[in-house]
C-alpha atoms as a PDB file:
ATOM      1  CA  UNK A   1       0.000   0.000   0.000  1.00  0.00           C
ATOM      2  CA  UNK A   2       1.478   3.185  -1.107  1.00  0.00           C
ATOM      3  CA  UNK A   3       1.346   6.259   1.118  1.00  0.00           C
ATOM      4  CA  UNK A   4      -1.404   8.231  -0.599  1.00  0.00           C
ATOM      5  CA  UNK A   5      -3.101   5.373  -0.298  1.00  0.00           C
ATOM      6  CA  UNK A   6      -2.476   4.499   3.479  1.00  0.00           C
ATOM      7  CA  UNK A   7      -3.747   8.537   3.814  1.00  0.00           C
ATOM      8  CA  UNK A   8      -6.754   7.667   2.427  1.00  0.00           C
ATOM      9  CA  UNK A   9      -7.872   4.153   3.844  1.00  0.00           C
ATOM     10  CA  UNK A  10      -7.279   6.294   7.226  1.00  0.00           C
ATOM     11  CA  UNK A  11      -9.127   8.989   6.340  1.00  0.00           C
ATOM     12  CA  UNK A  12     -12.147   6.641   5.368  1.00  0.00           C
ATOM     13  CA  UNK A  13     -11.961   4.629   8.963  1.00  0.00           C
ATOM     14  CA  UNK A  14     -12.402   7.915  10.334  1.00  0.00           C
ATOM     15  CA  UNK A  15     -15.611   8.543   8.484  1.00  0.00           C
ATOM     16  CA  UNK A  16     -17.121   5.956  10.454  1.00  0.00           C
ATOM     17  CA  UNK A  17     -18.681   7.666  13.582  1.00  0.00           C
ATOM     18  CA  UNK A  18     -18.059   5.109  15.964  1.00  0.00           C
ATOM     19  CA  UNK A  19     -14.152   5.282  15.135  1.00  0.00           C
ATOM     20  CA  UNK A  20     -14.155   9.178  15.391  1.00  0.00           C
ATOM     21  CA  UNK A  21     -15.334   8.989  18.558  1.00  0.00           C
ATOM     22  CA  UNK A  22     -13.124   6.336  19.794  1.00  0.00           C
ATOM     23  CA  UNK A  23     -10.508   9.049  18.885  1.00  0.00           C
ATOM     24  CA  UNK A  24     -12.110  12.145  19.996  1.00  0.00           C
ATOM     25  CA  UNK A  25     -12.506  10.345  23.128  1.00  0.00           C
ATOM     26  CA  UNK A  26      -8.416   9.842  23.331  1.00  0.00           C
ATOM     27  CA  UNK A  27      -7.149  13.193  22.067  1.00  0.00           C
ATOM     28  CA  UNK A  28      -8.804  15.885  23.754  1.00  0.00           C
ATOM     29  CA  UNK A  29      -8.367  15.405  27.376  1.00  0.00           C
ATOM     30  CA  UNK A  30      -4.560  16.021  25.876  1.00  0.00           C
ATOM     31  CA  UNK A  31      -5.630  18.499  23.717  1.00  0.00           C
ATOM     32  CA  UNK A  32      -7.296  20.409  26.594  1.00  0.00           C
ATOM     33  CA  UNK A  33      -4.252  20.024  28.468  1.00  0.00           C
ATOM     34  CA  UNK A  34      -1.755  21.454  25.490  1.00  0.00           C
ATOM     35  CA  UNK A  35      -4.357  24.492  25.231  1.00  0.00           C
ATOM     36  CA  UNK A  36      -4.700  25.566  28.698  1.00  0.00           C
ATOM     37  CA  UNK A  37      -0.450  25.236  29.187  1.00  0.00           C
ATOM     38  CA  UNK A  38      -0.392  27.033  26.234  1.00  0.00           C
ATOM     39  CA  UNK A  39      -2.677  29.977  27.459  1.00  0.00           C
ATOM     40  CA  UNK A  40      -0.808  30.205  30.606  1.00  0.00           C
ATOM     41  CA  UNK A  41       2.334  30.966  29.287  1.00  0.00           C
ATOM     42  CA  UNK A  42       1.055  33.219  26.568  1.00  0.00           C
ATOM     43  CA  UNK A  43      -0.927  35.295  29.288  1.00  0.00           C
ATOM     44  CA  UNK A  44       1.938  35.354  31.456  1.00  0.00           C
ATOM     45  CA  UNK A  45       4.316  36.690  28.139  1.00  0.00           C
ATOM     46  CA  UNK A  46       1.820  39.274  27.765  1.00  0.00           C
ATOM     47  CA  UNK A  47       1.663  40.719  30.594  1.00  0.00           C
ATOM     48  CA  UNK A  48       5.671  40.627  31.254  1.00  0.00           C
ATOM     49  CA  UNK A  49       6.321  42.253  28.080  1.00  0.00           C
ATOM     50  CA  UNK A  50       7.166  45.992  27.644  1.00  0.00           C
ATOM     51  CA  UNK A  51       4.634  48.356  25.971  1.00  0.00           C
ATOM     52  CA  UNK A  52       5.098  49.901  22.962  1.00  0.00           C
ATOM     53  CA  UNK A  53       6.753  53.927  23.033  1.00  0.00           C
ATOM     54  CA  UNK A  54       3.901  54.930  21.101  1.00  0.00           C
ATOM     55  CA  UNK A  55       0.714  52.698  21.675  1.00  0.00           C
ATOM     56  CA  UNK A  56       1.698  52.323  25.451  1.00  0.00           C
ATOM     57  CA  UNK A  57      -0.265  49.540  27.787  1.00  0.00           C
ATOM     58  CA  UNK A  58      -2.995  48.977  24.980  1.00  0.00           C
ATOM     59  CA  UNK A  59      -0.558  46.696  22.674  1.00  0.00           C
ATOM     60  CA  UNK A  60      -1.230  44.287  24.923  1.00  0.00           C
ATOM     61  CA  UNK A  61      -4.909  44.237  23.474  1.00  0.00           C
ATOM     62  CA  UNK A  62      -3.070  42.895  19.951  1.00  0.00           C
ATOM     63  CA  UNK A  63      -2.267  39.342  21.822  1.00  0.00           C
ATOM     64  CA  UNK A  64      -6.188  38.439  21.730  1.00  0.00           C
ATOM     65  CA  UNK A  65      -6.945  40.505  18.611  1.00  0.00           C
ATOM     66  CA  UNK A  66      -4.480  39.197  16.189  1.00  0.00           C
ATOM     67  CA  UNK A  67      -4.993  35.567  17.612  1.00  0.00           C
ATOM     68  CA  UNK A  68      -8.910  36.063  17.075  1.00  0.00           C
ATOM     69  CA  UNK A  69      -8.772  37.155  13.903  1.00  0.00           C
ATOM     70  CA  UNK A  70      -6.495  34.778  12.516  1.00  0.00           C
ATOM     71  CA  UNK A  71      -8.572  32.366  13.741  1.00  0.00           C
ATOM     72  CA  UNK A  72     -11.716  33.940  12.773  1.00  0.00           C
ATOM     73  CA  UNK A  73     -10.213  33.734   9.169  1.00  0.00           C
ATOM     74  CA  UNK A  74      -8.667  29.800   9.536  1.00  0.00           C
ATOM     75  CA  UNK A  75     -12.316  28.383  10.776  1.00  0.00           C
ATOM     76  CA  UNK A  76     -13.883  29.923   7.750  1.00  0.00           C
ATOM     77  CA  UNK A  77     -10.791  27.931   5.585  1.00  0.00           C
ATOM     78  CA  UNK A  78     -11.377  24.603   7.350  1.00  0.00           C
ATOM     79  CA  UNK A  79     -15.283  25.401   6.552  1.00  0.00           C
ATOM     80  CA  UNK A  80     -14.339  25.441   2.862  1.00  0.00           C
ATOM     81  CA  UNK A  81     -12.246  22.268   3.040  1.00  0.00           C
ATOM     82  CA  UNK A  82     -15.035  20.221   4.789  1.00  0.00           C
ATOM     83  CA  UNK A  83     -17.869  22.184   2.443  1.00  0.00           C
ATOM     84  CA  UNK A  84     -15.924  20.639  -0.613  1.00  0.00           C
ATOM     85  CA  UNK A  85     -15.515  17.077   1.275  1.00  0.00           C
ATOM     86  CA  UNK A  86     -19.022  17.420   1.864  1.00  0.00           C
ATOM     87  CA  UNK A  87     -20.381  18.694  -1.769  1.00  0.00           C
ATOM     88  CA  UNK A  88     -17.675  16.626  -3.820  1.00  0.00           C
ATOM     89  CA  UNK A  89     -16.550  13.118  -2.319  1.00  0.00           C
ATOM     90  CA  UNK A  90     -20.286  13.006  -0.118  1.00  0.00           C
ATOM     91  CA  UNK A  91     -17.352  12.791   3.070  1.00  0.00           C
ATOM     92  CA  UNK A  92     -20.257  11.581   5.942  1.00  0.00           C
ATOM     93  CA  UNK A  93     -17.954  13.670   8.684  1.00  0.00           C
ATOM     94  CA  UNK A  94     -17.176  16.598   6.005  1.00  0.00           C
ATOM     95  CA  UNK A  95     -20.960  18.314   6.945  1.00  0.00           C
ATOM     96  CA  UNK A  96     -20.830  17.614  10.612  1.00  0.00           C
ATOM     97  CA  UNK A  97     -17.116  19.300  10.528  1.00  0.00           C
ATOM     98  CA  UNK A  98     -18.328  22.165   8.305  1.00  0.00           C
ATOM     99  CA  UNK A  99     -21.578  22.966  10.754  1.00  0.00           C
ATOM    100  CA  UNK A 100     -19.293  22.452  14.298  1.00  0.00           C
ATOM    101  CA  UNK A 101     -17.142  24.887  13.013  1.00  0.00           C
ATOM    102  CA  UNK A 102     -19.928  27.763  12.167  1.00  0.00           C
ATOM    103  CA  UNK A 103     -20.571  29.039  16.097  1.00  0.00           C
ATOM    104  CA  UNK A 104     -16.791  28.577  16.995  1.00  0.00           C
ATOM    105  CA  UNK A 105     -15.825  30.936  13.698  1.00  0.00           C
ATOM    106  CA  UNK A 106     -18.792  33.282  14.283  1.00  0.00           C
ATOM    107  CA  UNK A 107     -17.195  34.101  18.419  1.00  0.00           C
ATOM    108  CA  UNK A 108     -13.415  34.471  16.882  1.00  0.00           C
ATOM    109  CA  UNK A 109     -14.628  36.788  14.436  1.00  0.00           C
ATOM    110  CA  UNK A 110     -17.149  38.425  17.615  1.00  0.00           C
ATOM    111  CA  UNK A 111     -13.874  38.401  19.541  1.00  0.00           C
ATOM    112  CA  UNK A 112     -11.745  39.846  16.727  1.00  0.00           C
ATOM    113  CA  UNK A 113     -14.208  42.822  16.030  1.00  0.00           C
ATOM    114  CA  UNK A 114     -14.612  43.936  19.916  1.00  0.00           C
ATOM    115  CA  UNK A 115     -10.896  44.181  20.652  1.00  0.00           C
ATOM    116  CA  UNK A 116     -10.363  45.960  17.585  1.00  0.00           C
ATOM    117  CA  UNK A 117     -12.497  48.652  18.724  1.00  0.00           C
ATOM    118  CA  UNK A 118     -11.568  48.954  22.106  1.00  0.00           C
ATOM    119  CA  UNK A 119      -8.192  49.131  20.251  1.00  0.00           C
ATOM    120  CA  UNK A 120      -9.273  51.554  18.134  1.00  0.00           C
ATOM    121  CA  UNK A 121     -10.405  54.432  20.333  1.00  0.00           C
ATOM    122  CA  UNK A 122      -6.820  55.368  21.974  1.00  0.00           C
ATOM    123  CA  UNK A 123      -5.390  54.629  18.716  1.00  0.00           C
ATOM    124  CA  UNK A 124      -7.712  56.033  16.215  1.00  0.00           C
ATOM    125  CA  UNK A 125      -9.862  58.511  18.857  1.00  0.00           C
ATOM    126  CA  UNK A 126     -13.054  56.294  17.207  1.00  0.00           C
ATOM    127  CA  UNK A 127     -14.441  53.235  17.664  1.00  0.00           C
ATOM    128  CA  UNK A 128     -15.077  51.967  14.614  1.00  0.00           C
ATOM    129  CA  UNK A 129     -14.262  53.256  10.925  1.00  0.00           C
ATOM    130  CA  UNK A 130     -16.165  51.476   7.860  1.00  0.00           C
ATOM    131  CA  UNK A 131     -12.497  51.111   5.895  1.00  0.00           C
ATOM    132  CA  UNK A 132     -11.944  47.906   4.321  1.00  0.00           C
ATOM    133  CA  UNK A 133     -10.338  45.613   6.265  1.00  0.00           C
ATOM    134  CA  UNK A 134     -12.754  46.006   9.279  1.00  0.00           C
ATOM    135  CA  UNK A 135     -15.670  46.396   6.917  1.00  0.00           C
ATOM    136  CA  UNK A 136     -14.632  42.720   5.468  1.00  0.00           C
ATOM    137  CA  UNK A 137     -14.244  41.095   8.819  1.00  0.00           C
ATOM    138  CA  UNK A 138     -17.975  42.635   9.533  1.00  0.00           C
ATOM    139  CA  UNK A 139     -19.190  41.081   6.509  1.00  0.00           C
ATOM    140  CA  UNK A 140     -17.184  37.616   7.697  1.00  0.00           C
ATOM    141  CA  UNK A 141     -19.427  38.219  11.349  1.00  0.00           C
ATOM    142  CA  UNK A 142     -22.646  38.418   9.442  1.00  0.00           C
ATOM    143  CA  UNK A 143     -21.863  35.552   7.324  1.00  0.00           C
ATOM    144  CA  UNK A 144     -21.445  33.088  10.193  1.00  0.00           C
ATOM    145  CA  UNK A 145     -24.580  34.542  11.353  1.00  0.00           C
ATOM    146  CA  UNK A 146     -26.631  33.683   8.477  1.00  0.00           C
ATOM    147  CA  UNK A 147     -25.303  30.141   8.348  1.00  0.00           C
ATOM    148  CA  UNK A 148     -26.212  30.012  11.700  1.00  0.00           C
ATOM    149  CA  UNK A 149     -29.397  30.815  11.155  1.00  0.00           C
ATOM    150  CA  UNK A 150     -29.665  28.096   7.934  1.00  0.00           C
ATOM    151  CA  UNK A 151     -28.852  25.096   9.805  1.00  0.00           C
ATOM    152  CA  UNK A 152     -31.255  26.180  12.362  1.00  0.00           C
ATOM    153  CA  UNK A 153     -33.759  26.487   9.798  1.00  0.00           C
ATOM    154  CA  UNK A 154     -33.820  23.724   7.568  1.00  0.00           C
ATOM    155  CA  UNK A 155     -34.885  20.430   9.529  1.00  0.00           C
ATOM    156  CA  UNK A 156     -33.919  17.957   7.054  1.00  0.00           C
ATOM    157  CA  UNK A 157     -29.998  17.195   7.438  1.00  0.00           C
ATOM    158  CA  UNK A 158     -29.281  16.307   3.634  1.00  0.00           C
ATOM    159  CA  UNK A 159     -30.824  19.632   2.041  1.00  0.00           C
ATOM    160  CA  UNK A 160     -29.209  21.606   5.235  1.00  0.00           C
ATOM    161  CA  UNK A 161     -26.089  20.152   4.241  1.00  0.00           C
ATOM    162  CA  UNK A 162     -26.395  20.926   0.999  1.00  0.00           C
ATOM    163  CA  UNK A 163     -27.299  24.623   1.207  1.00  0.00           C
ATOM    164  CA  UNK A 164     -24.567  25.151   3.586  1.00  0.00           C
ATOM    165  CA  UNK A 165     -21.984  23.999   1.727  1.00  0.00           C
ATOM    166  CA  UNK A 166     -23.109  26.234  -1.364  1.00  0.00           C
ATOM    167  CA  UNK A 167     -23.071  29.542   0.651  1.00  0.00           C
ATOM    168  CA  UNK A 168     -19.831  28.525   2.507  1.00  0.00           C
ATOM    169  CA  UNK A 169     -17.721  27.912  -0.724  1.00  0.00           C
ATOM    170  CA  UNK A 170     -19.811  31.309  -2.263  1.00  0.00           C
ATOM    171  CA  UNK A 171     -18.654  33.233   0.548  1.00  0.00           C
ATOM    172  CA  UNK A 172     -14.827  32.168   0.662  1.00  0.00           C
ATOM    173  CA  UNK A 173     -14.087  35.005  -1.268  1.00  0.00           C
ATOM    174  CA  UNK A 174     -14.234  37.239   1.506  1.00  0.00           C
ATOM    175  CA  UNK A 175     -11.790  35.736   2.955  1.00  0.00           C
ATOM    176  CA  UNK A 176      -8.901  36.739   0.335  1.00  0.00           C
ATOM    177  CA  UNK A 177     -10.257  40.332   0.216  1.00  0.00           C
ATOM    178  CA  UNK A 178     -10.156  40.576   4.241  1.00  0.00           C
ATOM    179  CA  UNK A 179      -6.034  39.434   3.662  1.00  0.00           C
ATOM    180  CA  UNK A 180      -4.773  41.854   1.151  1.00  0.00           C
ATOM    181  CA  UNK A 181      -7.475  44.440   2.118  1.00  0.00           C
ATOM    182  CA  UNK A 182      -4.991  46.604   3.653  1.00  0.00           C
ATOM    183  CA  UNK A 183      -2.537  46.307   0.378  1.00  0.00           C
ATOM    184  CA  UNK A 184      -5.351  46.814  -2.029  1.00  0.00           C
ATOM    185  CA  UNK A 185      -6.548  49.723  -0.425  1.00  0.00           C
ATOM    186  CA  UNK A 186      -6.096  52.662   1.505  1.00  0.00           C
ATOM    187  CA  UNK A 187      -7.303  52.099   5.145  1.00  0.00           C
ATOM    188  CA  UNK A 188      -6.346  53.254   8.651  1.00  0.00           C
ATOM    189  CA  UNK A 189      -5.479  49.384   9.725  1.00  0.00           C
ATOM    190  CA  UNK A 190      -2.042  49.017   9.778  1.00  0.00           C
ATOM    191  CA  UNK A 191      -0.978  46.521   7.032  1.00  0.00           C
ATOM    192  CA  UNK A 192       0.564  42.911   8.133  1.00  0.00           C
ATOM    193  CA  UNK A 193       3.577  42.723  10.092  1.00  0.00           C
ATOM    194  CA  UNK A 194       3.599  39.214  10.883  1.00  0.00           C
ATOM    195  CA  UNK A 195       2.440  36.934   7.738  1.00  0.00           C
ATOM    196  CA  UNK A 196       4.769  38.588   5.306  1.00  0.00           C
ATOM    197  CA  UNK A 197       7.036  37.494   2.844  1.00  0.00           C
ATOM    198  CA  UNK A 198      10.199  39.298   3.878  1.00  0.00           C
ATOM    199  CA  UNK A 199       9.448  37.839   7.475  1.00  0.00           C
ATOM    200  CA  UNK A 200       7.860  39.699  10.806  1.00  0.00           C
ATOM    201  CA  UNK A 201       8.263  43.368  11.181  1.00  0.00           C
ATOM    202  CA  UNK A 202       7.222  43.023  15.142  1.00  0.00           C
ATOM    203  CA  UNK A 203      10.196  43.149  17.315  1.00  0.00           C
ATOM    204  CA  UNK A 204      11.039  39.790  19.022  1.00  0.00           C
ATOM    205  CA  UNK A 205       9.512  41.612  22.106  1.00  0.00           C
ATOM    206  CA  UNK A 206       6.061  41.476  20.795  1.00  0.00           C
ATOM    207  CA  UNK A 207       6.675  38.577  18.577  1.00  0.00           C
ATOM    208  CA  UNK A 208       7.146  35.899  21.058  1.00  0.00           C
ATOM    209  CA  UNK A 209       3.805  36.586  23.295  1.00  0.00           C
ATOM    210  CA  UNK A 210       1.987  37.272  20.186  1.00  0.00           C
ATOM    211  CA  UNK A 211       2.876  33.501  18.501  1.00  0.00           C
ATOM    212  CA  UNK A 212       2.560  32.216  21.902  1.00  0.00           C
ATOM    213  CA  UNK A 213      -1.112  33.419  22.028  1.00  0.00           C
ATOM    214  CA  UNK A 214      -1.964  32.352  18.698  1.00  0.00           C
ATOM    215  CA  UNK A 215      -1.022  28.861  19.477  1.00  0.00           C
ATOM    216  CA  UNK A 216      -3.075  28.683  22.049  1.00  0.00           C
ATOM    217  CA  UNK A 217      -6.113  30.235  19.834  1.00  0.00           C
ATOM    218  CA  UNK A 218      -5.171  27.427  17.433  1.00  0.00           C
ATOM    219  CA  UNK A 219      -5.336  24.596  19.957  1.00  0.00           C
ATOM    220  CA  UNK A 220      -8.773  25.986  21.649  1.00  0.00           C
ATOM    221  CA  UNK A 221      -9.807  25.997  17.906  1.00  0.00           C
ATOM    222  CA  UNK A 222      -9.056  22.285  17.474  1.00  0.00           C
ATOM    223  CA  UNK A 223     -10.207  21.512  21.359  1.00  0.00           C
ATOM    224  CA  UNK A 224     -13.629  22.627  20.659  1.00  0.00           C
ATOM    225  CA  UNK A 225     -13.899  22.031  16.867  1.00  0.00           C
ATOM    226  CA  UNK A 226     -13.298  18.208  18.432  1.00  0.00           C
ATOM    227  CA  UNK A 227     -15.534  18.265  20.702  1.00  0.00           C
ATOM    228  CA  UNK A 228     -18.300  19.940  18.963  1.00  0.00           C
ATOM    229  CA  UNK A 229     -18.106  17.287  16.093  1.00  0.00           C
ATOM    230  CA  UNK A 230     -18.624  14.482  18.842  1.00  0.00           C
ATOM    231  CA  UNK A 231     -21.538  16.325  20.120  1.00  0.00           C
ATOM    232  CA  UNK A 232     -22.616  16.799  16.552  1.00  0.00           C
ATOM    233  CA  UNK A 233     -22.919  13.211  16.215  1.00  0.00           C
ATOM    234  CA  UNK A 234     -24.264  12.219  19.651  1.00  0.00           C
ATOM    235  CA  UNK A 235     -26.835  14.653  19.036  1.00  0.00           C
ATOM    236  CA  UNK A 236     -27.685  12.817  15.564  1.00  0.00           C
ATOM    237  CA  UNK A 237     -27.558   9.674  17.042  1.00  0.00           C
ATOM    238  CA  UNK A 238     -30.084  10.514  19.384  1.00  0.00           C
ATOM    239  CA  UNK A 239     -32.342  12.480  16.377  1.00  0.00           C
ATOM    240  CA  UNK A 240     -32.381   9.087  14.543  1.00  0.00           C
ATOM    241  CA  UNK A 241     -33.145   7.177  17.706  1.00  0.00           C
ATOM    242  CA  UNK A 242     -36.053   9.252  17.982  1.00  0.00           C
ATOM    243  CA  UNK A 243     -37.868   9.393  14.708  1.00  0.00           C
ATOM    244  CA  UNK A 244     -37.445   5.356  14.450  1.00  0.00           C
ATOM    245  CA  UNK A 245     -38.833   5.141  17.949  1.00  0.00           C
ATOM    246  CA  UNK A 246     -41.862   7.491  16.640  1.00  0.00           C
ATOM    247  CA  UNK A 247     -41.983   5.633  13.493  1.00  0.00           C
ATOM    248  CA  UNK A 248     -42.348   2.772  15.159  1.00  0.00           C
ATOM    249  CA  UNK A 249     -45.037   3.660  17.818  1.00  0.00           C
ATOM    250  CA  UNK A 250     -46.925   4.925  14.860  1.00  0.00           C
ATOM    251  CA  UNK A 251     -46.936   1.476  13.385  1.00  0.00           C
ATOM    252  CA  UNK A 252     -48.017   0.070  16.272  1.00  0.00           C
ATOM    253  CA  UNK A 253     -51.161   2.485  16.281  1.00  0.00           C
ATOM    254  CA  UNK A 254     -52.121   1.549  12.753  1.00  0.00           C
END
């Protein structure tokens, strides 16, 4: 068996349910553990660091903003992956990944959005500005919203699914436009200093707290993306347990 093809025999074991939680079961009292250890020393590097000589004490906001929006911007990625899985190869985990991820994604973005503005006032003297990075992470907010609203909506799983997947993979390409916003066009956000290609302009200072925190937003990610799929398919365990049991006890009337 080649290794592609190992990758892919694996990947279809987990598509069973059962197996997937046999695993989720395993990995994420760890992955807890990693997350919370990785909070505390990314806190504690936050608050030891120096403040900026022009921004002062409020830097320290940019260790939960930056985190939160990355992360805001990576759910919305691993959304599109799953939507594909789900619209393409008919994946039976892809849709139950895709709709876990929706709430988690929507309170990054929430996150992202309120400590930018309580950034923005000492920096800017405003809280908010419509320019077009900030405008583009809005529009990411009210996107998770409406799909949030869709899966509560439709009942039946297969059209939910469906419809879902169509929006997320239609709305993707806000998530390019929120990237390069600040290089396409003029805008009061300052433009990236850590995702660049002639490496971070942050001083090691900042860097170090500010990586630190966004592992630790990337493990919670994964910590309650995990666990939300395993709910995801407890709770449609128990769905299907219920409509044969009503099924049933209808027969038994007739």
């Amino acid at each position: 068996m080649t290794y592609v093809e190992r990758i892919k025999d694996d990947i279809t074991r987990l598509a069973q349910p059962a197996r997937f939680l046999e695993l989720a079961d395993r990995v994420l009292p760890g992955l807890s553990i990693v997350t919370t250890l990785c909070f505390a020393v990314g806190l504690y590097l936050s608050f030891v660091s120096d403040g900026d000589y022009q921004q002062g004490e409020t830097v320290r906001i940019m260790y939960v903003h930056v985190p939160a929006a990355w992360m805001a911007m990576f759910c919305y990625v691993v959304m599109t992956a799953n939507a594909i899985g789900s619209l393409v190869w008919r994946h039976p985990l892809a849709d139950v990944a895709g709709r876990a991820a929706v709430p988690i994604g929507a309170a990054f973005t929430f996150v992202s959005l309120v400590t930018g503005a309580i950034w923005g006032k000492p920096m800017w003297g405003t809280w908010w500005v419509w320019d077009a990075r900030l405008t583009s992470m809005f529009v990411l907010f009210l996107m998770y919203l409406g799909l949030l609203a869709i899966n509560r909506a439709i009942d039946e799983p297969t059209r939910a699914a469906r419809v879902t997947a169509v929006l997320i993979l239609v709305g993707f390409v806000n998530i390019p436009i929120i990237k390069f916003s600040v290089d396409w066009w003029n805008t009061l956000h300052q433009p990236a200093s850590v995702l660049r290609l002639d490496g971070p302009a942050l001083d090691i200072e900042f860097l170090r707290p500010l990586l630190t925190m966004g592992l630790a937003f990337t493990a919670l990610f994964f910590t309650l993306h995990l666990a939300s799929i395993r709910n995801e398919i407890w709770r449609r365990k128990l769905m299907s347990h219920h409509r044969l049991a009503a099924r049933a006890a209808m027969q038994k009337e007739n």
